[in-house]
N, C-alpha and C. Protein backbone atom coordinates (compact mmCIF):
# COMPACT_ATOMS: atom_id res chain seq x y z
N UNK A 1 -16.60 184.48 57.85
CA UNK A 1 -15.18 184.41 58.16
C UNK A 1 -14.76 185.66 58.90
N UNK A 2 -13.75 185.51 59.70
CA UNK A 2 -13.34 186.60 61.03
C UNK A 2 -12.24 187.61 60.27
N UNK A 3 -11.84 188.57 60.27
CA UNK A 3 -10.80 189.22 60.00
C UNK A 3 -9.92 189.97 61.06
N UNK A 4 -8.84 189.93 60.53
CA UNK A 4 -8.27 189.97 61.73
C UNK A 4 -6.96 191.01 60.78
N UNK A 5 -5.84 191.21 61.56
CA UNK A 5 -5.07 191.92 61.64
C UNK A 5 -3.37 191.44 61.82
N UNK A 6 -2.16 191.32 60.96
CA UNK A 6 -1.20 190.73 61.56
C UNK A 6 -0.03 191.84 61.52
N UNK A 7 0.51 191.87 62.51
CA UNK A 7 1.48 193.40 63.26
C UNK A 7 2.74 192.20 62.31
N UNK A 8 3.14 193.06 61.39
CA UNK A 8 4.08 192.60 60.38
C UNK A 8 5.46 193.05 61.22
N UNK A 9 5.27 194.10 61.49
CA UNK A 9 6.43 194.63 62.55
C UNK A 9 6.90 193.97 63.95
N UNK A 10 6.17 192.89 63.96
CA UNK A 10 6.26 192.48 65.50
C UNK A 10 7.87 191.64 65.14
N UNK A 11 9.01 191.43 65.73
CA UNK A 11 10.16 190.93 65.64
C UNK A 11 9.51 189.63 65.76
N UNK A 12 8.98 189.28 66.83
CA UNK A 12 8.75 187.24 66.55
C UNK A 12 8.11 186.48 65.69
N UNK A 13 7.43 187.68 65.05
CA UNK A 13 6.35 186.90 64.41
C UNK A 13 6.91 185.75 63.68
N UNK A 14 5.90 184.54 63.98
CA UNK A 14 6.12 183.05 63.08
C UNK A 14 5.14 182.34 62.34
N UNK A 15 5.74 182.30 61.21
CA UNK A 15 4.72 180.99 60.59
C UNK A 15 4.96 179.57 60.38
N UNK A 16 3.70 179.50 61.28
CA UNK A 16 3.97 177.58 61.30
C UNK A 16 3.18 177.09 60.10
N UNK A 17 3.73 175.96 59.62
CA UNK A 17 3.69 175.71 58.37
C UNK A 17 3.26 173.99 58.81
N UNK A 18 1.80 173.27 58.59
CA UNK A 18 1.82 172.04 59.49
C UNK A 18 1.52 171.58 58.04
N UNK A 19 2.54 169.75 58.07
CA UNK A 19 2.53 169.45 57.02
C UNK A 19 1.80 167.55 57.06
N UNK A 20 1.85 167.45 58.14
CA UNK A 20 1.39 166.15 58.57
C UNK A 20 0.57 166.32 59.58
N UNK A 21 -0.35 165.44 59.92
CA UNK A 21 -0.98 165.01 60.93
C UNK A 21 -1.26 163.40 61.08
N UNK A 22 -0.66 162.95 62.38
CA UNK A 22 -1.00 161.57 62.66
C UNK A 22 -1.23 161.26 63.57
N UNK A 23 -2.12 159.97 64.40
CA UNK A 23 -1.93 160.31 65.42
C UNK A 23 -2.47 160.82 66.32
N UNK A 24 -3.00 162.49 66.13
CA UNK A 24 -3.16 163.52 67.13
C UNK A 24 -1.18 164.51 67.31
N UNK A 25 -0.57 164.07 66.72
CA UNK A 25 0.21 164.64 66.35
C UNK A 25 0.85 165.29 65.20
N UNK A 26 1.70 166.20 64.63
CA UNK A 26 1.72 166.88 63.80
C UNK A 26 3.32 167.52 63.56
N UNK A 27 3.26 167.88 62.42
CA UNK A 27 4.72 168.09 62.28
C UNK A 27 4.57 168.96 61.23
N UNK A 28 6.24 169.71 60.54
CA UNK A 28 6.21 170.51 59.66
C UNK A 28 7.06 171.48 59.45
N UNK A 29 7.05 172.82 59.58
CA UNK A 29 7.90 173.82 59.41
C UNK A 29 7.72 175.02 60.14
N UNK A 30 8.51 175.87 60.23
CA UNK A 30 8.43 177.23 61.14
C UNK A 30 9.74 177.86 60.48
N UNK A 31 8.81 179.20 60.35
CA UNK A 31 9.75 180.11 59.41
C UNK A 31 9.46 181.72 60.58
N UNK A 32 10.81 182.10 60.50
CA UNK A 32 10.65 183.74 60.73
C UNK A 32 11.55 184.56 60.56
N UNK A 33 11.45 185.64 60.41
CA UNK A 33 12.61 186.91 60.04
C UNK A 33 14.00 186.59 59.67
N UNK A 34 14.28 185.97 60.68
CA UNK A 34 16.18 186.08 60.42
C UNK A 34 16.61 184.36 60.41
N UNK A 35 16.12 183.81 59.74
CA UNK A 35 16.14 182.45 58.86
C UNK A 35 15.47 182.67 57.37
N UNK A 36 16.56 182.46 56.35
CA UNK A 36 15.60 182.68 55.23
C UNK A 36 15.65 180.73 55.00
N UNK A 37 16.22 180.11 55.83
CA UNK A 37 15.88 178.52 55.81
C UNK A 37 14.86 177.99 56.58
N UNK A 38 14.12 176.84 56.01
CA UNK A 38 13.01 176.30 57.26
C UNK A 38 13.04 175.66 58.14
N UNK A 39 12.84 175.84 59.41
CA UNK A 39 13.05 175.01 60.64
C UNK A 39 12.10 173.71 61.08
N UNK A 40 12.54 172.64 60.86
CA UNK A 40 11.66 171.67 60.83
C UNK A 40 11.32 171.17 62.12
N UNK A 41 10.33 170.83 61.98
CA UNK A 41 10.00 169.33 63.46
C UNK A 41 8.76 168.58 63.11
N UNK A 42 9.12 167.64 64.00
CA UNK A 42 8.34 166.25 63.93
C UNK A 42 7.65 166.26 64.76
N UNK A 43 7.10 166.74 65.74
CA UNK A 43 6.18 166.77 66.76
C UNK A 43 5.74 168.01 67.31
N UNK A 44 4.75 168.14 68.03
CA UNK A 44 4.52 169.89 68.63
C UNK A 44 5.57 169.96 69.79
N UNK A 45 5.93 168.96 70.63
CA UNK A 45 6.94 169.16 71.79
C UNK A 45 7.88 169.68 71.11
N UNK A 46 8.68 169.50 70.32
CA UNK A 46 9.48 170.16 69.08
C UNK A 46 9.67 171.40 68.83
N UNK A 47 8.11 171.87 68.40
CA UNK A 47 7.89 173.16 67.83
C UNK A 47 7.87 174.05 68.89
N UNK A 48 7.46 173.38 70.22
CA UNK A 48 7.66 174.16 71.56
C UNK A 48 8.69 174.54 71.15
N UNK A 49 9.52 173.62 71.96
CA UNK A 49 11.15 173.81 72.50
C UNK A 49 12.06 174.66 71.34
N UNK A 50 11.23 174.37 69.82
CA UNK A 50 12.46 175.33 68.83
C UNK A 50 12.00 177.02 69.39
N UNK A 51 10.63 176.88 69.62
CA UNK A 51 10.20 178.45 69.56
C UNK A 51 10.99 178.90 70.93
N UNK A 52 10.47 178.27 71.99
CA UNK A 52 11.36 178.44 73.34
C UNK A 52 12.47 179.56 73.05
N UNK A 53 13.30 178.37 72.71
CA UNK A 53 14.90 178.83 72.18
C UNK A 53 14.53 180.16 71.07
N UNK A 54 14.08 180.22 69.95
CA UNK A 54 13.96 181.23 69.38
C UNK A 54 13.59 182.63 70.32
N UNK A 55 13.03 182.55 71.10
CA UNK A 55 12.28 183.86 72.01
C UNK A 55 13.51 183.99 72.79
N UNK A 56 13.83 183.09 73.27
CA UNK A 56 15.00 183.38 74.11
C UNK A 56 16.55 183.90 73.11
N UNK A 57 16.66 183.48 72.09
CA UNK A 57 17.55 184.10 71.63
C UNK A 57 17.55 185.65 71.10
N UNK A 58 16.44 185.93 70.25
CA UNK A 58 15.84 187.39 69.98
C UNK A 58 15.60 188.13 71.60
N UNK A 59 15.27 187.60 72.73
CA UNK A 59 15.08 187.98 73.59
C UNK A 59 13.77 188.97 73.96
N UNK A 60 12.91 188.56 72.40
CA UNK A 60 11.49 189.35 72.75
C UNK A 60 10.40 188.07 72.67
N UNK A 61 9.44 188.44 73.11
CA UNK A 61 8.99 188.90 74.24
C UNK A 61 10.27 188.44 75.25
N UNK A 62 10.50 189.72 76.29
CA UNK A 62 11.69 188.87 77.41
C UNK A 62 10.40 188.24 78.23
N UNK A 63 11.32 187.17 79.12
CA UNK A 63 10.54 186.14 80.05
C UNK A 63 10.85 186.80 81.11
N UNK A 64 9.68 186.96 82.09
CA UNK A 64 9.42 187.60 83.43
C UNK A 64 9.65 186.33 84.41
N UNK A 65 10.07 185.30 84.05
CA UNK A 65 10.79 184.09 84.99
C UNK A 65 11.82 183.56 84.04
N UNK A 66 13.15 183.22 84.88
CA UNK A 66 14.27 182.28 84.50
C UNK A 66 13.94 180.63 85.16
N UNK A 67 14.02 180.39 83.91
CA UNK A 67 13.74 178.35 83.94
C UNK A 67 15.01 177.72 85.12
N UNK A 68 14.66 177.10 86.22
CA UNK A 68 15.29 176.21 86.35
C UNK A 68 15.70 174.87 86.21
N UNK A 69 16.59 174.32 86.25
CA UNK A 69 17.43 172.98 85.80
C UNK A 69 18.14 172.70 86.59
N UNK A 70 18.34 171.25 86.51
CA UNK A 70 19.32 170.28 87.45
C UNK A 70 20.61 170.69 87.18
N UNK A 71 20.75 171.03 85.92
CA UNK A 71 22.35 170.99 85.33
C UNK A 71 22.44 172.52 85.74
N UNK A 72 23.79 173.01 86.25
CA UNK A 72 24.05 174.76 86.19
C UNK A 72 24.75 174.71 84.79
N UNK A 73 24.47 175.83 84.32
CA UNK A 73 24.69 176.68 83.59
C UNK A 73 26.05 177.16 83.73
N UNK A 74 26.64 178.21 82.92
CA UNK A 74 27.47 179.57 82.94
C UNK A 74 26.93 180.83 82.90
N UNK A 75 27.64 181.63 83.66
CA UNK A 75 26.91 182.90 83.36
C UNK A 75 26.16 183.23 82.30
N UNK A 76 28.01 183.09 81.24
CA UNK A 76 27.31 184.19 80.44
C UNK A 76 25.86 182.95 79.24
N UNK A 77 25.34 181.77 79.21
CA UNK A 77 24.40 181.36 79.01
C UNK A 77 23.14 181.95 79.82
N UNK A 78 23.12 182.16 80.60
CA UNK A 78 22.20 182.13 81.48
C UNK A 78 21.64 184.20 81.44
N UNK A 79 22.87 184.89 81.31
CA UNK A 79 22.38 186.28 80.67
C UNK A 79 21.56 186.50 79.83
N UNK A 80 20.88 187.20 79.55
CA UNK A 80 19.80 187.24 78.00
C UNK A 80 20.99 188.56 77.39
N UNK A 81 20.83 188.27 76.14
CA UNK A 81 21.74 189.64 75.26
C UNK A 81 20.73 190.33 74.91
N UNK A 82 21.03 191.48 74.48
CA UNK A 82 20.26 192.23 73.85
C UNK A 82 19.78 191.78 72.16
N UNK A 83 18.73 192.31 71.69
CA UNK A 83 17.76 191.88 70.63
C UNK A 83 19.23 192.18 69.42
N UNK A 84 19.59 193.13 69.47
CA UNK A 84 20.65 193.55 68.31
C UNK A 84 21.55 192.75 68.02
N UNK A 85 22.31 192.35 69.30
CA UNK A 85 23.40 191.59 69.22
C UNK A 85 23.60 190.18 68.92
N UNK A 86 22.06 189.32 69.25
CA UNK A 86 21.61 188.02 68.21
C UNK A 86 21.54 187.86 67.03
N UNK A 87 20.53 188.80 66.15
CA UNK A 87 20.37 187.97 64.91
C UNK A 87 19.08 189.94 64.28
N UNK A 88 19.79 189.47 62.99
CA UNK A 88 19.64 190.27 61.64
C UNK A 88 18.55 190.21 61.54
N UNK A 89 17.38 190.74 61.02
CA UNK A 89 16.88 190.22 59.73
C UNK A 89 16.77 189.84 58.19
N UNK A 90 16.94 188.76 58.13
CA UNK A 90 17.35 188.82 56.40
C UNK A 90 15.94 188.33 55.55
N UNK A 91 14.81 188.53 55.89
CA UNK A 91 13.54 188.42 54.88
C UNK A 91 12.96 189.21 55.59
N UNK A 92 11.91 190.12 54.55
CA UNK A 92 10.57 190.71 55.16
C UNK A 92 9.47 189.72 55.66
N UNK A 93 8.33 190.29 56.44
CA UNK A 93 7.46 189.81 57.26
C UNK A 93 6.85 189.00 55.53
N UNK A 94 6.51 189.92 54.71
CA UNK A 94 5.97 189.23 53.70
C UNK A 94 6.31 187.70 52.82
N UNK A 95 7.78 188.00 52.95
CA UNK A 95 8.62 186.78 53.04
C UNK A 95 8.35 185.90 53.47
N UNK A 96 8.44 185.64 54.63
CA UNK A 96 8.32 184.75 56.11
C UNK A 96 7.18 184.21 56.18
N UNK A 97 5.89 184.87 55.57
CA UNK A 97 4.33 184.64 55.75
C UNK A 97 4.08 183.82 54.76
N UNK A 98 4.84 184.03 53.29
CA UNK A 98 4.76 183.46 52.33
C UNK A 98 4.44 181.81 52.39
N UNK A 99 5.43 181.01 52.65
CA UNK A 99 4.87 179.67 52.60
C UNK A 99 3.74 178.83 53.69
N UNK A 100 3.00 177.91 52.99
CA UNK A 100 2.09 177.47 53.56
C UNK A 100 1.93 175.82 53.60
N UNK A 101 1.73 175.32 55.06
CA UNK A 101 1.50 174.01 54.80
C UNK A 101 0.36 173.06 54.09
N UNK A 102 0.84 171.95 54.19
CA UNK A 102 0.30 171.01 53.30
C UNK A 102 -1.46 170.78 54.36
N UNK A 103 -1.32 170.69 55.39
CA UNK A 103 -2.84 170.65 56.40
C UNK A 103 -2.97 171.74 56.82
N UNK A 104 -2.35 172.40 57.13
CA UNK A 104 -2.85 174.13 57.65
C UNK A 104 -1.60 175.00 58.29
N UNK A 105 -2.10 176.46 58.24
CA UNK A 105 -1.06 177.32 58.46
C UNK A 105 -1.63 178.33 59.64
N UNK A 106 -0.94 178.21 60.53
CA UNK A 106 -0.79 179.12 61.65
C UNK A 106 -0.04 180.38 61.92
N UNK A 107 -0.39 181.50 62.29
CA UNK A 107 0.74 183.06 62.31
C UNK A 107 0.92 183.03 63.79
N UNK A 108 1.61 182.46 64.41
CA UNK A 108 1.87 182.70 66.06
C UNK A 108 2.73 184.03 66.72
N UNK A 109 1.50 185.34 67.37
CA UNK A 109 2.17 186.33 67.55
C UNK A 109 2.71 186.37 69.21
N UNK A 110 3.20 185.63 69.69
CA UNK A 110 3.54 185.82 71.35
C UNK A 110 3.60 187.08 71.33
N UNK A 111 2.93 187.81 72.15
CA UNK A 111 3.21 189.20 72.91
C UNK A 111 3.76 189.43 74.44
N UNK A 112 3.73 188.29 75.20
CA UNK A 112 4.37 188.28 76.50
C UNK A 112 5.07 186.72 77.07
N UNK A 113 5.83 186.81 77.85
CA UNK A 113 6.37 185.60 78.54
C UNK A 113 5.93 185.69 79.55
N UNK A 114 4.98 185.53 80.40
CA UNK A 114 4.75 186.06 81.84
C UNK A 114 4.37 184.59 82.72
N UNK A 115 4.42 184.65 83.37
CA UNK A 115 4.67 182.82 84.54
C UNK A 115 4.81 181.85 83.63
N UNK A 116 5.96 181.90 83.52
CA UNK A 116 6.58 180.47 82.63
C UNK A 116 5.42 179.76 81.97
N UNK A 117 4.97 180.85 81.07
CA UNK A 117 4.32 180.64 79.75
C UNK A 117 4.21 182.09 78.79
N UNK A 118 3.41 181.02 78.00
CA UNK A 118 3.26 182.87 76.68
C UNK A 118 1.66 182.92 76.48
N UNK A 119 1.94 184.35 76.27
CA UNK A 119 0.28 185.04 76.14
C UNK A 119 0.54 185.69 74.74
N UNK A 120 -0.66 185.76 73.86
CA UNK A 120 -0.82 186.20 72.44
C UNK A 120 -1.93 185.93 71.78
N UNK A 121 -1.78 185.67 70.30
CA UNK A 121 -2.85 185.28 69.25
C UNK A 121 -2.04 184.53 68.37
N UNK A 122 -2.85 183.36 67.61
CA UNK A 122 -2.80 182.54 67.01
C UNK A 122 -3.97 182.95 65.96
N UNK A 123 -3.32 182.76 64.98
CA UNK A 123 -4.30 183.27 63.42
C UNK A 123 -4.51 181.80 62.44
N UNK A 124 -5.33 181.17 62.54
CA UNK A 124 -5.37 180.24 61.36
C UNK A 124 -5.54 180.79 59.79
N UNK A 125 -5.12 180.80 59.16
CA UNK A 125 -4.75 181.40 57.98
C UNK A 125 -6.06 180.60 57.00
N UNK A 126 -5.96 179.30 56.87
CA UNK A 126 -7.00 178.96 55.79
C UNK A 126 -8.78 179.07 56.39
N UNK A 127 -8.89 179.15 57.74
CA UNK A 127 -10.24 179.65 57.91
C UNK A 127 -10.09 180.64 58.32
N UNK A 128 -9.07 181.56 58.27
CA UNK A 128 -9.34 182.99 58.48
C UNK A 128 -10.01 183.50 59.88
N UNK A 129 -9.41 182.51 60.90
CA UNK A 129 -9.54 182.52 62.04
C UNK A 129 -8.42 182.97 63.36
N UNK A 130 -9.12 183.66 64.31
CA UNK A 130 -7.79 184.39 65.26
C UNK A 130 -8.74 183.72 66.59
N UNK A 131 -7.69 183.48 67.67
CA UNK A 131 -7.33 183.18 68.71
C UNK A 131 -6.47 183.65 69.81
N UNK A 132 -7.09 183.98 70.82
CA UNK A 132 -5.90 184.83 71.82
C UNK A 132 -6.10 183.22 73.03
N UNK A 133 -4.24 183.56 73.39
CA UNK A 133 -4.16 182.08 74.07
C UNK A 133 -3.62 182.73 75.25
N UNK A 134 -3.27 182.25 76.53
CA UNK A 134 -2.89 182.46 77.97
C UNK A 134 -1.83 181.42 78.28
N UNK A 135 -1.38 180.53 76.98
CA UNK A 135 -0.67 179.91 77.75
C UNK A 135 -0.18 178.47 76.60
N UNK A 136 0.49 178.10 76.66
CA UNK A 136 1.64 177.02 75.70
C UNK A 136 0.52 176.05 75.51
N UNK A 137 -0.20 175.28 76.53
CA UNK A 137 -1.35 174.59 76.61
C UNK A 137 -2.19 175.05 75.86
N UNK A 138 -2.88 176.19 75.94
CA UNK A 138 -3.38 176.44 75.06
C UNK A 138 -3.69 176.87 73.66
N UNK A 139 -2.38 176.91 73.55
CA UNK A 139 -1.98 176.84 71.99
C UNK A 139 -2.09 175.48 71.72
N UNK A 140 -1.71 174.70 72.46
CA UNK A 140 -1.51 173.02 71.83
C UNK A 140 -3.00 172.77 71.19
N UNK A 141 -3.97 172.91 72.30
CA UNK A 141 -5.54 172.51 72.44
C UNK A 141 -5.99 173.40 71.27
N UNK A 142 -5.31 174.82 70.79
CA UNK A 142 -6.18 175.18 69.65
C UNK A 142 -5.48 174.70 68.45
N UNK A 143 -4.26 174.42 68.22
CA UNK A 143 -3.78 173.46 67.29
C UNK A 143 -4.41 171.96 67.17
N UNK A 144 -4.76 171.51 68.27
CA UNK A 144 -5.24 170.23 68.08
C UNK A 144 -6.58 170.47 67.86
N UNK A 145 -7.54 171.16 67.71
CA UNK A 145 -8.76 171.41 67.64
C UNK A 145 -9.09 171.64 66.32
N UNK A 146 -7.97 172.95 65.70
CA UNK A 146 -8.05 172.86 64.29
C UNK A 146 -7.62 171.77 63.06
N UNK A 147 -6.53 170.76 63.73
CA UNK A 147 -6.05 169.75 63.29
C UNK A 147 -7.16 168.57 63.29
N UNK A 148 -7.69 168.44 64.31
CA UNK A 148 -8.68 167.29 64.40
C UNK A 148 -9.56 166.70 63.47
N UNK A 149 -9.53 165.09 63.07
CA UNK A 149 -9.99 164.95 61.80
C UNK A 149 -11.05 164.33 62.53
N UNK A 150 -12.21 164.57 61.64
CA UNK A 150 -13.74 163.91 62.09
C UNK A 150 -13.84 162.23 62.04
């Protein structure tokens, strides 16, 4: 088994919490810092789009590209705020790490936003396994890899 290392200090850090698998799809929970409630979803497109929004609201990692859309915006949406002026923390990292899903548990550390994707490590928690990814895709493919039933 691999050992690895998790930066408790990192502001994004998340734990995905996977509680189903069907399909080839998967669902469950995601917990971090300044939610002491659990954020659910039913699919990984889901768990994208909640994390999306989460990075973008904390504003770390910042994104080195702004998304475009059909629909305009308002300014002040379209500004990023600063990390302070979003959101608290109200649990420690130890907190947050605490619960675990029913098929497996993932620690997702994004360290960058860079060409409209994210770069980092992915930690599987019950095989005690780490992963550095280049990209949203490839998080999916190592979620679906560890999910995959024989």
């Amino acid at each position: 088994m691999g050992q690895f290392r998790i930066n408790t200090a990192a502001p994004n850090l998340v734990n995905i919490c996977i509680d189903h698998v069907e399909n080839g799809e998967y669902g469950g929970r995601i917990y971090h810092k300044y939610e002491k409630e659990e954020i659910n979803f039913a699919e990984s497109g889901q768990m994208i789009t909640i994390l999306d929004k989460f990075y973008n609201r904390i504003n770390h990692p910042q994104a080195s590209t702004k998304y475009r859309s059909f629909q305009k915006k308002k300014k002040s949406e379209t500004e990023p705020r600063r990390r302070e002026e979003n959101l608290k923390q109200v649990q420690t990292a130890q907190e947050m790490l605490t619960p675990r899903g029913k098929e497996a548990t993932f620690i997702l550390h994004v360290q960058f936003r860079q060409n409209s994707t994210w770069q980092g490590k992915l930690i599987w928690l019950e095989e005690e396994a780490e992963e550095t990814f280049c990209s949203v895709l490839e998080i999916l493919k190592l979620l679906d890899s560890a999910l995959a039933r024989e």
